[in-house]
N, C-alpha and C. Protein backbone atom coordinates (compact mmCIF):
# COMPACT_ATOMS: atom_id res chain seq x y z
N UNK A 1 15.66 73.46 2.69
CA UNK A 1 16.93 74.05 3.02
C UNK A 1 18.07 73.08 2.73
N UNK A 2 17.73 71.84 2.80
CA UNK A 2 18.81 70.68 2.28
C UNK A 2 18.48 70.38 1.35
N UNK A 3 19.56 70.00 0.34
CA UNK A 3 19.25 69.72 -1.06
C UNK A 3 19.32 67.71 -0.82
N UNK A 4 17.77 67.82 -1.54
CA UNK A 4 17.33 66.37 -1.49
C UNK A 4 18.90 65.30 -2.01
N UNK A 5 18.53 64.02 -1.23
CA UNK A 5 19.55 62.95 -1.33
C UNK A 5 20.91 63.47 -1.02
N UNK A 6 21.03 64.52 0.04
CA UNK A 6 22.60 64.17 0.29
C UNK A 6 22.45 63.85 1.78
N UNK A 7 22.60 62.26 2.09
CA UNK A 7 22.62 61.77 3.13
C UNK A 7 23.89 62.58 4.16
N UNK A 8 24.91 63.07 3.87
CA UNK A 8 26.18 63.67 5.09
C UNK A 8 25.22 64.68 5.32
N UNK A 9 24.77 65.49 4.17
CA UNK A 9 24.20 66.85 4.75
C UNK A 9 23.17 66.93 5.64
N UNK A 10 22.31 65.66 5.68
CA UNK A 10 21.26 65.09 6.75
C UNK A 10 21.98 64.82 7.83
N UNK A 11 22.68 64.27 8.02
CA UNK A 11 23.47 63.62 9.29
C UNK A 11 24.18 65.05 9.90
N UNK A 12 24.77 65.48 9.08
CA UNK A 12 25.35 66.95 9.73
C UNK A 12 24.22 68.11 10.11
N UNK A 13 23.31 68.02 9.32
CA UNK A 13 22.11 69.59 10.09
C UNK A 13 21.94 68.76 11.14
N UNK A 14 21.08 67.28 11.46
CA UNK A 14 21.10 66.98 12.50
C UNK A 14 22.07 66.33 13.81
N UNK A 15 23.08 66.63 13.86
CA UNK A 15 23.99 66.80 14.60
C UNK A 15 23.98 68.16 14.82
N UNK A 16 23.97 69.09 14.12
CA UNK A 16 24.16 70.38 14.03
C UNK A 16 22.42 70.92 15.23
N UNK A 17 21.79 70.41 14.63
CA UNK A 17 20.06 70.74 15.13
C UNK A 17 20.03 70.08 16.81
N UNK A 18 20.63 68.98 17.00
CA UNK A 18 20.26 68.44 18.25
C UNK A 18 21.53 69.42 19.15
N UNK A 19 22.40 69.88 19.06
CA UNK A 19 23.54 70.71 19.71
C UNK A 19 23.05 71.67 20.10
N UNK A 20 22.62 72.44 19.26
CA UNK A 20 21.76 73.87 19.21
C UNK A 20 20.31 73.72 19.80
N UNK A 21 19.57 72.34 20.20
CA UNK A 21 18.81 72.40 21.37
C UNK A 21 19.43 72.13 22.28
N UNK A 22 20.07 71.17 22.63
CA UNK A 22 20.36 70.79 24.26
C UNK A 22 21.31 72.84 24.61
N UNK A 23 21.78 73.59 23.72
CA UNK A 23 22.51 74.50 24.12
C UNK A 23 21.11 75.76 23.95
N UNK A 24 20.10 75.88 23.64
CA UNK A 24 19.10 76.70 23.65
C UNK A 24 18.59 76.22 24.47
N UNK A 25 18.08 75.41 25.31
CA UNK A 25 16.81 74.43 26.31
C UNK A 25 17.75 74.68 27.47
N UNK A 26 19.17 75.36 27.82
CA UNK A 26 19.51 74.77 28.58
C UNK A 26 19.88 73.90 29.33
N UNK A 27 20.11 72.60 28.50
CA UNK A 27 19.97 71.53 28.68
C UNK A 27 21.72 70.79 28.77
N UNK A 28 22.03 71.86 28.04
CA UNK A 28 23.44 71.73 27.88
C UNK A 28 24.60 72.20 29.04
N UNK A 29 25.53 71.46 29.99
CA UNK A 29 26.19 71.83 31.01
C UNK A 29 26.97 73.50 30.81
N UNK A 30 27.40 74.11 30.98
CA UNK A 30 28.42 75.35 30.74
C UNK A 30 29.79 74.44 30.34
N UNK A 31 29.96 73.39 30.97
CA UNK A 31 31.37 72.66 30.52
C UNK A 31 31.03 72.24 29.36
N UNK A 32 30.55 71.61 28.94
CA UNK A 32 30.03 71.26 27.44
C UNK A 32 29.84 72.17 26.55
N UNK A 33 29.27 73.04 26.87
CA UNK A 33 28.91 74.56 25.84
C UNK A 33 30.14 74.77 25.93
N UNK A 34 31.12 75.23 26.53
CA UNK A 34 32.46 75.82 26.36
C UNK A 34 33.12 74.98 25.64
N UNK A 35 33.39 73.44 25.59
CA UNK A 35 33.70 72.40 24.89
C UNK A 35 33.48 72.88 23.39
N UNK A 36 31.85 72.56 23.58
CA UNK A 36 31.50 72.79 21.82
C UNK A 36 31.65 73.76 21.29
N UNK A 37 31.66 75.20 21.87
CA UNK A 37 32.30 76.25 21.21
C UNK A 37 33.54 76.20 21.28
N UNK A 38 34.69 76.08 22.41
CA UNK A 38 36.04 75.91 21.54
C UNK A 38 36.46 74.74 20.36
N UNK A 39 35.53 73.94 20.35
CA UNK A 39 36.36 72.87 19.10
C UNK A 39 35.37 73.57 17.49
N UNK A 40 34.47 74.39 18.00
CA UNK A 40 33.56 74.77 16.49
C UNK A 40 34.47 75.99 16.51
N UNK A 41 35.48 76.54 16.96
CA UNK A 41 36.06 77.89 16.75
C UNK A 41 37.40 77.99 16.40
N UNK A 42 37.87 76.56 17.29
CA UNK A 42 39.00 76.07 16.88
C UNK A 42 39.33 75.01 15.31
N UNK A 43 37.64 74.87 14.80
CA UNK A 43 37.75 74.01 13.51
C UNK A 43 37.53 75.22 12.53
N UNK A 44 37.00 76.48 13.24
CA UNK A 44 36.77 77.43 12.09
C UNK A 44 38.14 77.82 11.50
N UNK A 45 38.99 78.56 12.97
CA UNK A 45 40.01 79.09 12.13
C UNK A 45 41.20 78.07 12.13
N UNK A 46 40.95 76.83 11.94
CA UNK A 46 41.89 75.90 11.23
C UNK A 46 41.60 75.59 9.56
N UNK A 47 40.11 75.71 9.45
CA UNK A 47 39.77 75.67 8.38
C UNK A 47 40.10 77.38 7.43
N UNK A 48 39.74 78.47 7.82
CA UNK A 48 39.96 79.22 7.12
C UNK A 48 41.40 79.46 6.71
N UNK A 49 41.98 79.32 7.91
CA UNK A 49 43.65 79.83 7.66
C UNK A 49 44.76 78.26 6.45
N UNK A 50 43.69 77.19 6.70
CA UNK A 50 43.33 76.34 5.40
C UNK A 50 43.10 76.54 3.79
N UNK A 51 41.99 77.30 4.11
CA UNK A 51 41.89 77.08 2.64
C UNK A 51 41.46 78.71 2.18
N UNK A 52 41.49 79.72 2.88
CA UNK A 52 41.26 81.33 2.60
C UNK A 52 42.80 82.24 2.49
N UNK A 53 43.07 82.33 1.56
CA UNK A 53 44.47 83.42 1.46
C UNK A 53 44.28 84.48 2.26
N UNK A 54 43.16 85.24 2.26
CA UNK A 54 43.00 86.25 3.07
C UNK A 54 43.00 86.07 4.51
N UNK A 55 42.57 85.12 5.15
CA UNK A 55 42.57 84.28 6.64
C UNK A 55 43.83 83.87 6.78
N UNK A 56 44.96 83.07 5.50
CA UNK A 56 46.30 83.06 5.98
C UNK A 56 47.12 84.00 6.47
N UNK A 57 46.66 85.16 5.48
CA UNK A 57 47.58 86.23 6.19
C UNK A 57 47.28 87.15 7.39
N UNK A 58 45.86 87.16 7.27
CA UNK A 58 44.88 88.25 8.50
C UNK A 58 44.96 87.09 9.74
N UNK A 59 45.05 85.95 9.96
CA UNK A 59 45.56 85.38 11.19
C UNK A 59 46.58 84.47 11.29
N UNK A 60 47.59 84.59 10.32
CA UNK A 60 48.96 84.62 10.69
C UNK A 60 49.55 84.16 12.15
N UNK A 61 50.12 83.66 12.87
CA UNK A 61 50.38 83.64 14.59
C UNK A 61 49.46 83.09 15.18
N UNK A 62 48.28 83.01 14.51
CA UNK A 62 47.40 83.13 15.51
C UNK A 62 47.35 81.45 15.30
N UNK A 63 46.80 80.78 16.53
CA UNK A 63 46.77 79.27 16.56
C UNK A 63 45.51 78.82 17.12
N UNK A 64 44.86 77.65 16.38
CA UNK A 64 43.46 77.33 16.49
C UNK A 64 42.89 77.09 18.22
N UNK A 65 44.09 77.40 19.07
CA UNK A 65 43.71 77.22 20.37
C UNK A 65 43.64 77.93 20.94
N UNK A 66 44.19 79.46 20.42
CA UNK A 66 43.85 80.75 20.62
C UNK A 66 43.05 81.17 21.51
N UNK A 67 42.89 82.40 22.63
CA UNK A 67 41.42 82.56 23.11
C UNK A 67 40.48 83.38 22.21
N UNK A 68 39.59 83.51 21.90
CA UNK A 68 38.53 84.11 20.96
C UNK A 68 38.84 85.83 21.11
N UNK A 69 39.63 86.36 22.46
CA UNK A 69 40.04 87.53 21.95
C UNK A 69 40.56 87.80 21.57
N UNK A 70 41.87 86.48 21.16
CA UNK A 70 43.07 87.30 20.12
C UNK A 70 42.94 86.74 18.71
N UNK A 71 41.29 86.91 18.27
CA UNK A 71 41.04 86.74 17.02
C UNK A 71 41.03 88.48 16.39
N UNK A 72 41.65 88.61 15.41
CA UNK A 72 41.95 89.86 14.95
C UNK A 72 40.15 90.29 13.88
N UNK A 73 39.69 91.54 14.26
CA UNK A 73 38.38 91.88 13.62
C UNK A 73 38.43 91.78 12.14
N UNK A 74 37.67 90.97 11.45
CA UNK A 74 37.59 91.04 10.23
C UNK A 74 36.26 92.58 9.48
N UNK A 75 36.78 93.92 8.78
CA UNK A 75 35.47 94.86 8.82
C UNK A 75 35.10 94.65 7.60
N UNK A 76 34.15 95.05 7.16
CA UNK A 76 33.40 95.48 5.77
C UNK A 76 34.57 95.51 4.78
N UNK A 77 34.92 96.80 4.93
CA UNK A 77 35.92 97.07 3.37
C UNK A 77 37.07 96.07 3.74
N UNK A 78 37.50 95.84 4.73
CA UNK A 78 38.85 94.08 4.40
C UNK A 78 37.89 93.04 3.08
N UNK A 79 36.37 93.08 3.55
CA UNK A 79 36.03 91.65 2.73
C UNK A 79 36.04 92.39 1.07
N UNK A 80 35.02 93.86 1.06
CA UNK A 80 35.32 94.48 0.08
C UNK A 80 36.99 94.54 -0.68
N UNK A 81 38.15 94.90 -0.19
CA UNK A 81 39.37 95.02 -0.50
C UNK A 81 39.97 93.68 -0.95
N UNK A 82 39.48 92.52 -0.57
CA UNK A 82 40.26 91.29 -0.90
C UNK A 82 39.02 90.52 -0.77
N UNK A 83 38.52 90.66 -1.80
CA UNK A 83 36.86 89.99 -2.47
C UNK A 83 37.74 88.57 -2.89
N UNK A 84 38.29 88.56 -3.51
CA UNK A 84 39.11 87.22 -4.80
C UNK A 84 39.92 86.32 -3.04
N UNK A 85 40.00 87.11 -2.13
CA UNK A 85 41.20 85.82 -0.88
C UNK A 85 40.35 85.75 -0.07
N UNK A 86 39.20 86.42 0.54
CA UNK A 86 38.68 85.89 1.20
C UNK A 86 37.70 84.65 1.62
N UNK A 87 37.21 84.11 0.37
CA UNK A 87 36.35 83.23 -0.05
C UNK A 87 37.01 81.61 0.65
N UNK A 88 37.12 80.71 0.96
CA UNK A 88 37.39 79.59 1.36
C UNK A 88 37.10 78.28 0.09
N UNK A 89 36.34 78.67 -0.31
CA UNK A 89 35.71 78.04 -1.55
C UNK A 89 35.46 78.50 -2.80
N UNK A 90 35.33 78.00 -4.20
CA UNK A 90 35.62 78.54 -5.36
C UNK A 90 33.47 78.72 -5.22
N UNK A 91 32.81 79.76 -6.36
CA UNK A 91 31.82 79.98 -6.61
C UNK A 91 30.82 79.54 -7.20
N UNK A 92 31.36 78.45 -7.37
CA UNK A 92 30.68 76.96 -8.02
C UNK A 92 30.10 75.99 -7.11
N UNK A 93 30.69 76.10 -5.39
CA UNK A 93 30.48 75.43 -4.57
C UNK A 93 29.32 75.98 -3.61
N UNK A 94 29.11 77.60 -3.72
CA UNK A 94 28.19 78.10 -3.27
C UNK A 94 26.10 77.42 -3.60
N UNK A 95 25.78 77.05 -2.24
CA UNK A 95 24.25 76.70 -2.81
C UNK A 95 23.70 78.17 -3.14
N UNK A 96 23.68 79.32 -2.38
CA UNK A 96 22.93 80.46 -2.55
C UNK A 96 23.56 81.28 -2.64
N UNK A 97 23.58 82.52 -3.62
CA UNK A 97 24.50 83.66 -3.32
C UNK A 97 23.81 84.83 -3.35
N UNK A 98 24.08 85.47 -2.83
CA UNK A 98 23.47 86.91 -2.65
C UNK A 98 24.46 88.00 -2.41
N UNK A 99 23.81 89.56 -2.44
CA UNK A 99 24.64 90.31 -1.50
C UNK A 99 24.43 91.34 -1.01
N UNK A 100 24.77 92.32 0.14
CA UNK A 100 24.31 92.81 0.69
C UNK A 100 23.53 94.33 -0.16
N UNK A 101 22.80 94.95 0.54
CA UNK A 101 22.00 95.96 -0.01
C UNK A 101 23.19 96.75 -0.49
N UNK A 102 24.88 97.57 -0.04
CA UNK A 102 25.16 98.08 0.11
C UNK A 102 25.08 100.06 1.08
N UNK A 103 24.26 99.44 2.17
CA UNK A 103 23.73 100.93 2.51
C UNK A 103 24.95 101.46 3.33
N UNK A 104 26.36 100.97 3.54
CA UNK A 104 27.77 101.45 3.74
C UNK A 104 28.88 101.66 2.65
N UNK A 105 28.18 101.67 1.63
CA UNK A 105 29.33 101.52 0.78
C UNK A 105 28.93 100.55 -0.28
N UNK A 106 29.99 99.86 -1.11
CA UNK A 106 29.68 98.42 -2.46
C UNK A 106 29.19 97.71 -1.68
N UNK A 107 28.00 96.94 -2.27
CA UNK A 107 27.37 95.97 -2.08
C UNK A 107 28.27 94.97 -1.54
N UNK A 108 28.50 93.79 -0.82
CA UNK A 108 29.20 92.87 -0.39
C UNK A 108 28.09 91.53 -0.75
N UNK A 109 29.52 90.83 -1.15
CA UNK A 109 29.08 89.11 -1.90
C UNK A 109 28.85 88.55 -0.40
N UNK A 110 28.06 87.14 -0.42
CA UNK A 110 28.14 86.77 0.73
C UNK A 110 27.61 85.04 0.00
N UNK A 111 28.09 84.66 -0.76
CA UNK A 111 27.85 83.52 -1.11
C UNK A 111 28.21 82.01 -0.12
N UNK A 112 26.99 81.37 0.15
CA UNK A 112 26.56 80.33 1.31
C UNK A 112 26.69 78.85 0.07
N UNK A 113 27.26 77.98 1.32
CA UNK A 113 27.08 76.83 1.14
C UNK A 113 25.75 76.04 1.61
N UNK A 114 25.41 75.19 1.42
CA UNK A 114 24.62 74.13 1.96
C UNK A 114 24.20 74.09 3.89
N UNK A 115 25.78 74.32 3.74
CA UNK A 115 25.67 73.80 5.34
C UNK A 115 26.18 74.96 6.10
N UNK A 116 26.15 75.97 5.01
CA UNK A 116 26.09 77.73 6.17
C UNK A 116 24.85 77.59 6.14
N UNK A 117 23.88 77.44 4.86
CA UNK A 117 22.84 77.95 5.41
C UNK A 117 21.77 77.14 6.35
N UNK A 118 21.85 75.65 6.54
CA UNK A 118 21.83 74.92 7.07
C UNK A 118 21.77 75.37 9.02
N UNK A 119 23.40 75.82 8.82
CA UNK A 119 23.69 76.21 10.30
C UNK A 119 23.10 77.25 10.95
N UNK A 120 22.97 78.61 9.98
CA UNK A 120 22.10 79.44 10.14
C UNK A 120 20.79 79.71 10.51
N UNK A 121 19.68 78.82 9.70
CA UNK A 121 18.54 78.78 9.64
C UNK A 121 18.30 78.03 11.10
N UNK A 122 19.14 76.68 11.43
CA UNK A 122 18.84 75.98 12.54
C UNK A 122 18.95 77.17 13.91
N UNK A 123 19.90 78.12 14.00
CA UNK A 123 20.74 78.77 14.82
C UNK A 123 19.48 79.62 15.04
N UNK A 124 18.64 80.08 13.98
CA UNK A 124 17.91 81.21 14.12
C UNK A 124 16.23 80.62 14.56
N UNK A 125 16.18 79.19 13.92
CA UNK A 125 14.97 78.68 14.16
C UNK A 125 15.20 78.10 15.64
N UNK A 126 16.29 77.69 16.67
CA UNK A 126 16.77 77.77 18.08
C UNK A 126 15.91 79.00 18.57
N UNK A 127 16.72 80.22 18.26
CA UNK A 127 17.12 81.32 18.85
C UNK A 127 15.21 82.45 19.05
N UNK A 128 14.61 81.66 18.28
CA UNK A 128 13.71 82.49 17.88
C UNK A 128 12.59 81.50 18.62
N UNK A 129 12.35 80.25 19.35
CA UNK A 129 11.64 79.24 19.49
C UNK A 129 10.67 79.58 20.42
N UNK A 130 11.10 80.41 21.43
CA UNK A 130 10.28 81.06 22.52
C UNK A 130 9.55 81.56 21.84
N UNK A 131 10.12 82.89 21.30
CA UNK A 131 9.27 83.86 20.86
C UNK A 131 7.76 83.92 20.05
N UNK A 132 8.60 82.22 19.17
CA UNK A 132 7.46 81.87 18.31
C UNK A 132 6.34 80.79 18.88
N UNK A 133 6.78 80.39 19.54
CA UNK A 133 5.96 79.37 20.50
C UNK A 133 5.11 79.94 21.12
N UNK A 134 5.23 81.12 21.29
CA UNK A 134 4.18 82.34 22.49
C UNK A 134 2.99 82.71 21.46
N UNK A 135 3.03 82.13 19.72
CA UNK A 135 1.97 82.86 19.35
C UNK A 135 1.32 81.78 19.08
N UNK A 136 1.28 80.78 19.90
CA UNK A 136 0.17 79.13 19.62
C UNK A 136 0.28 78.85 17.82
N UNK A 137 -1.07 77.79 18.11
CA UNK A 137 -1.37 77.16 16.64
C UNK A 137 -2.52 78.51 16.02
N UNK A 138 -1.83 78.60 14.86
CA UNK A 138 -3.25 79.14 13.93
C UNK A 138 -4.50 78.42 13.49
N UNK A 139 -5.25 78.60 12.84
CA UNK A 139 -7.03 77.71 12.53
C UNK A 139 -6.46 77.85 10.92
């Protein structure tokens, strides 16, 4: 899932990997979890309204300290309608791209970096740990 020899991208899944246990194990205070989700929400939409034309204008007013409800809904056809502003990054920077089946409508791009999919896979290999832990070792 990490592309061999990039030492930041090691250092970041695991920063990223040890967060996402102490906050799956419980291990993590509610003051801390609220911590780490406002500064990962408050770096998101500083970053998008950064470097996404479509995020400059769709959160406009809105300020990275914001509460998470006065983030305005991003739907399907917005990403469909402004395919070329929504992107944050040019398509060269993408590790994986894919896109959706289309079973609402045009297919939708959804092209991942390194360290979406990184964040993802960790988020889901968290989220899923019980479940999978309940079916022991195989022979």
């Amino acid at each position: 899932m990490i592309p061999l020899g990039n030492a930041d991208l090691w250092e970041a899944a695991n920063e990223f990997a040890a967060a996402q246990k102490l906050q799956w194990s419980g291990e993590m205070s509610a003051e801390a979890l609220d911590a780490w989700q406002a500064t990962n929400l408050q770096q998101t939409i500083e970053y998008c309204q950064d470097k996404s034309p479509f995020y400059q204008r769709h959160l406009a007013g809105l300020k990275a300290t914001s509460p998470i409800d006065a983030l305005p809904f991003t739907v399907k056809d917005d990403l469909r309608q402004h395919l070329d502003d929504v992107a944050s990054l040019s398509l060269d920077h993408a590790w994986v791209y894919y896109e959706t089946t289309g079973t609402t409508g045009v297919s939708t791009p959804c092209p991942r970096t390194a360290e979406d999919s990184i964040r993802t896979g960790v988020a889901l290999c968290e989220g899923y740990r019980d479940l999978l832990n309940g079916h022991g070792e195989r022979d």
